[in-house]
Protein backbone atom coordinates (compact mmCIF):
# COMPACT_ATOMS: atom_id res chain seq x y z
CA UNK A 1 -36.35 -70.48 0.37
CA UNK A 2 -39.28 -68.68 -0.59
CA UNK A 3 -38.40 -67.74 -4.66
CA UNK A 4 -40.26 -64.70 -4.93
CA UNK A 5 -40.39 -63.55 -1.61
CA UNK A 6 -39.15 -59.96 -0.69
CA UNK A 7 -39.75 -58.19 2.91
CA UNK A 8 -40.18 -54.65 3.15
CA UNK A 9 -38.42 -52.94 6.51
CA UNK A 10 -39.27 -49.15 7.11
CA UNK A 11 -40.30 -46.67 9.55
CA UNK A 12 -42.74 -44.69 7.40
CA UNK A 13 -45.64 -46.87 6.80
CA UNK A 14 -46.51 -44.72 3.73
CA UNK A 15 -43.06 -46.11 2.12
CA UNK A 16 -43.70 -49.60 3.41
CA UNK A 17 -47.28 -49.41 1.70
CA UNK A 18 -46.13 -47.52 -1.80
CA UNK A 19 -43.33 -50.15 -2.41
CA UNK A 20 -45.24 -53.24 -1.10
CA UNK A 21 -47.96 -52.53 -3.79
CA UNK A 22 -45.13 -51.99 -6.49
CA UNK A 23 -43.90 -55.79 -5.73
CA UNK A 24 -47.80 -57.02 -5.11
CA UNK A 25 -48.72 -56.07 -8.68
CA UNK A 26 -45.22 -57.44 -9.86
CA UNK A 27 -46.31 -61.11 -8.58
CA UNK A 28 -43.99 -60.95 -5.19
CA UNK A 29 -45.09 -62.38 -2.08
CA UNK A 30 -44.51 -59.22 -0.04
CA UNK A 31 -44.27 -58.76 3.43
CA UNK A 32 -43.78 -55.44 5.22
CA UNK A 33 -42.66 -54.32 8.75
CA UNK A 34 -41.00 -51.55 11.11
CA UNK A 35 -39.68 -53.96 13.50
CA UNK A 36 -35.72 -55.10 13.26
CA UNK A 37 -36.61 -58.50 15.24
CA UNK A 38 -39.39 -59.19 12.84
CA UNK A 39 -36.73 -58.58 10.15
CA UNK A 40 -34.28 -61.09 11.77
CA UNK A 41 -36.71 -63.92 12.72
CA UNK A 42 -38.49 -63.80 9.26
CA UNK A 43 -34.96 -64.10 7.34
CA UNK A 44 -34.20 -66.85 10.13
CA UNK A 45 -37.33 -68.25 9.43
CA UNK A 46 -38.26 -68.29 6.26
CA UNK A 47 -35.18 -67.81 4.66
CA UNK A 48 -36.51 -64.63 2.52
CA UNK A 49 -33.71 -64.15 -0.27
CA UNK A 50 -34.33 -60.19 -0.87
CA UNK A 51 -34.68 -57.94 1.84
CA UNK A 52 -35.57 -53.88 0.60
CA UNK A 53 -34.31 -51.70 3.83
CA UNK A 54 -34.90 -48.05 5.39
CA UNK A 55 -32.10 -46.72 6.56
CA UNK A 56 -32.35 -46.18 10.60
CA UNK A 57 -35.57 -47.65 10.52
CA UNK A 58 -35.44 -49.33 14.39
CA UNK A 59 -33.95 -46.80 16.80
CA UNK A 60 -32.66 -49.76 19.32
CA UNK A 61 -30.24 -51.23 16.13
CA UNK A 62 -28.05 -49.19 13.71
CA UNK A 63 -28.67 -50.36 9.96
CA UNK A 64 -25.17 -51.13 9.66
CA UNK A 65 -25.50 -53.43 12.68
CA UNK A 66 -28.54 -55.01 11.81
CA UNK A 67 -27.24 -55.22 8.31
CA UNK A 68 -24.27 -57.43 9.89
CA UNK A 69 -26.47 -59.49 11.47
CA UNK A 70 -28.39 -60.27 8.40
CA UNK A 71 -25.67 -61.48 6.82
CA UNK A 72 -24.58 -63.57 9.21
CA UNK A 73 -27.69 -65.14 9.46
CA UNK A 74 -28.19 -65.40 5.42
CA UNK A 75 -24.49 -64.56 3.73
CA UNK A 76 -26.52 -65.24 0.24
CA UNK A 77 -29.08 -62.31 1.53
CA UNK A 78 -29.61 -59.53 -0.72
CA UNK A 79 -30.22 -56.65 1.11
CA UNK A 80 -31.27 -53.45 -0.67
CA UNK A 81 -30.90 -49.98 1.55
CA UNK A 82 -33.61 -47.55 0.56
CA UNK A 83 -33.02 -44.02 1.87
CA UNK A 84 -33.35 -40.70 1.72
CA UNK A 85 -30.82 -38.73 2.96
CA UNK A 86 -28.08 -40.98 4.62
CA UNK A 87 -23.98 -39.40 5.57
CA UNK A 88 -21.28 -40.74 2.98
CA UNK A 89 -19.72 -41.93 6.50
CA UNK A 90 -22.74 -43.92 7.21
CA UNK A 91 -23.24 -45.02 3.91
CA UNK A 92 -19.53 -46.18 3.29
CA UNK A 93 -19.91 -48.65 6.50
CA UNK A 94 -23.09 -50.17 5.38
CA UNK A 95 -21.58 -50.75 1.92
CA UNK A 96 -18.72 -52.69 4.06
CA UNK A 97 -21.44 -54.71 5.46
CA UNK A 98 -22.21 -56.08 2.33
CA UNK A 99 -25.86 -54.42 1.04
CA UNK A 100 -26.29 -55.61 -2.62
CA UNK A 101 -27.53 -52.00 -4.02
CA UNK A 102 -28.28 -48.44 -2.58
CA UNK A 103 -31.49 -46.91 -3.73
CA UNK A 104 -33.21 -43.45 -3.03
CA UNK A 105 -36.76 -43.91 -1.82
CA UNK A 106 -39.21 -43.70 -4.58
CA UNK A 107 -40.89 -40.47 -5.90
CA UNK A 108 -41.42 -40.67 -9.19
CA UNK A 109 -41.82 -43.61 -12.12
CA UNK A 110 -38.17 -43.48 -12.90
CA UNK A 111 -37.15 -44.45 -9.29
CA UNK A 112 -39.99 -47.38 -8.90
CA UNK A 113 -38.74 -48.31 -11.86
CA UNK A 114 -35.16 -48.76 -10.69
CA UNK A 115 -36.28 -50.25 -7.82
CA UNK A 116 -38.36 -52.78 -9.98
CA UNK A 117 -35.14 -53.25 -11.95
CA UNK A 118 -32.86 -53.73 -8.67
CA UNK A 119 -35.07 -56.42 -7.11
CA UNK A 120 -35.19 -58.06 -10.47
CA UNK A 121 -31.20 -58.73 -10.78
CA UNK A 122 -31.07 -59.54 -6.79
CA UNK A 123 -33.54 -62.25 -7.54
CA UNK A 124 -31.57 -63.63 -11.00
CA UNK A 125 -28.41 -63.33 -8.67
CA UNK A 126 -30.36 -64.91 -5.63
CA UNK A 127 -31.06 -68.23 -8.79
CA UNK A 128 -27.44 -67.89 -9.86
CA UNK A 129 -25.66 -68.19 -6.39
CA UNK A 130 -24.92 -71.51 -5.39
């Protein structure tokens, strides 16, 4: 398992780009992409513990489905759902699915600093989980 390892999974590249160079300058070996098969083989591959992910990003797989299949390819996975504006419906069902925390995209210090913050206890919980 790569320790420090997160993978960034959006459709805007401008996103992708802001929060990969928030984790870059952190010390995080970040990888970015819009592609939900990328997403799958790299957690099946490299075993990736922390996963920050755009809601709806892939228009061929739901997030709540490719959130299930995460999980059943890593159940120790922490997923992070970064949106903007997602239905309490929608929402509700991807909480089911198991996502570890639900963050708004970043626009301001406050909210890369809660995303800093989030990554930070998925990781200590990623080191704590047998």
């Amino acid at each position: 398992m790569t320790e420090r390892g997160i993978l960034i999974a959006d459709k805007d590249n401008e996103v992708r780009k802001q929060v990969a160079e928030i984790f870059a300058e952190a010390g995080y070996q970040v990888e970015t992409t819009d592609s939900a098969v990328h997403v799958l083989c790299n957690i099946l591959e490299k075993q990736t513990p922390v996963v920050l992910l755009g809601t709806d990003f892939d228009k061929k797989i739901t997030s709540a489905d490719l959130i299930h299949l995460l999980k059943k390819c890593n159940r120790r996975l922490a997923i992070i759902l970064v949106s903007d504006e997602t239905s309490l419906p929608i929402v509700r069902k991807i909480r089911q699915e198991g996502i570890f925390y639900h963050a708004l995209k970043p626009q301001s210090e406050e909210d890369k600093e809660e995303i800093r913050q989030v990554v930070g206890c998925a990781f200590d919980n990623a080191l704590k989980t047998p």
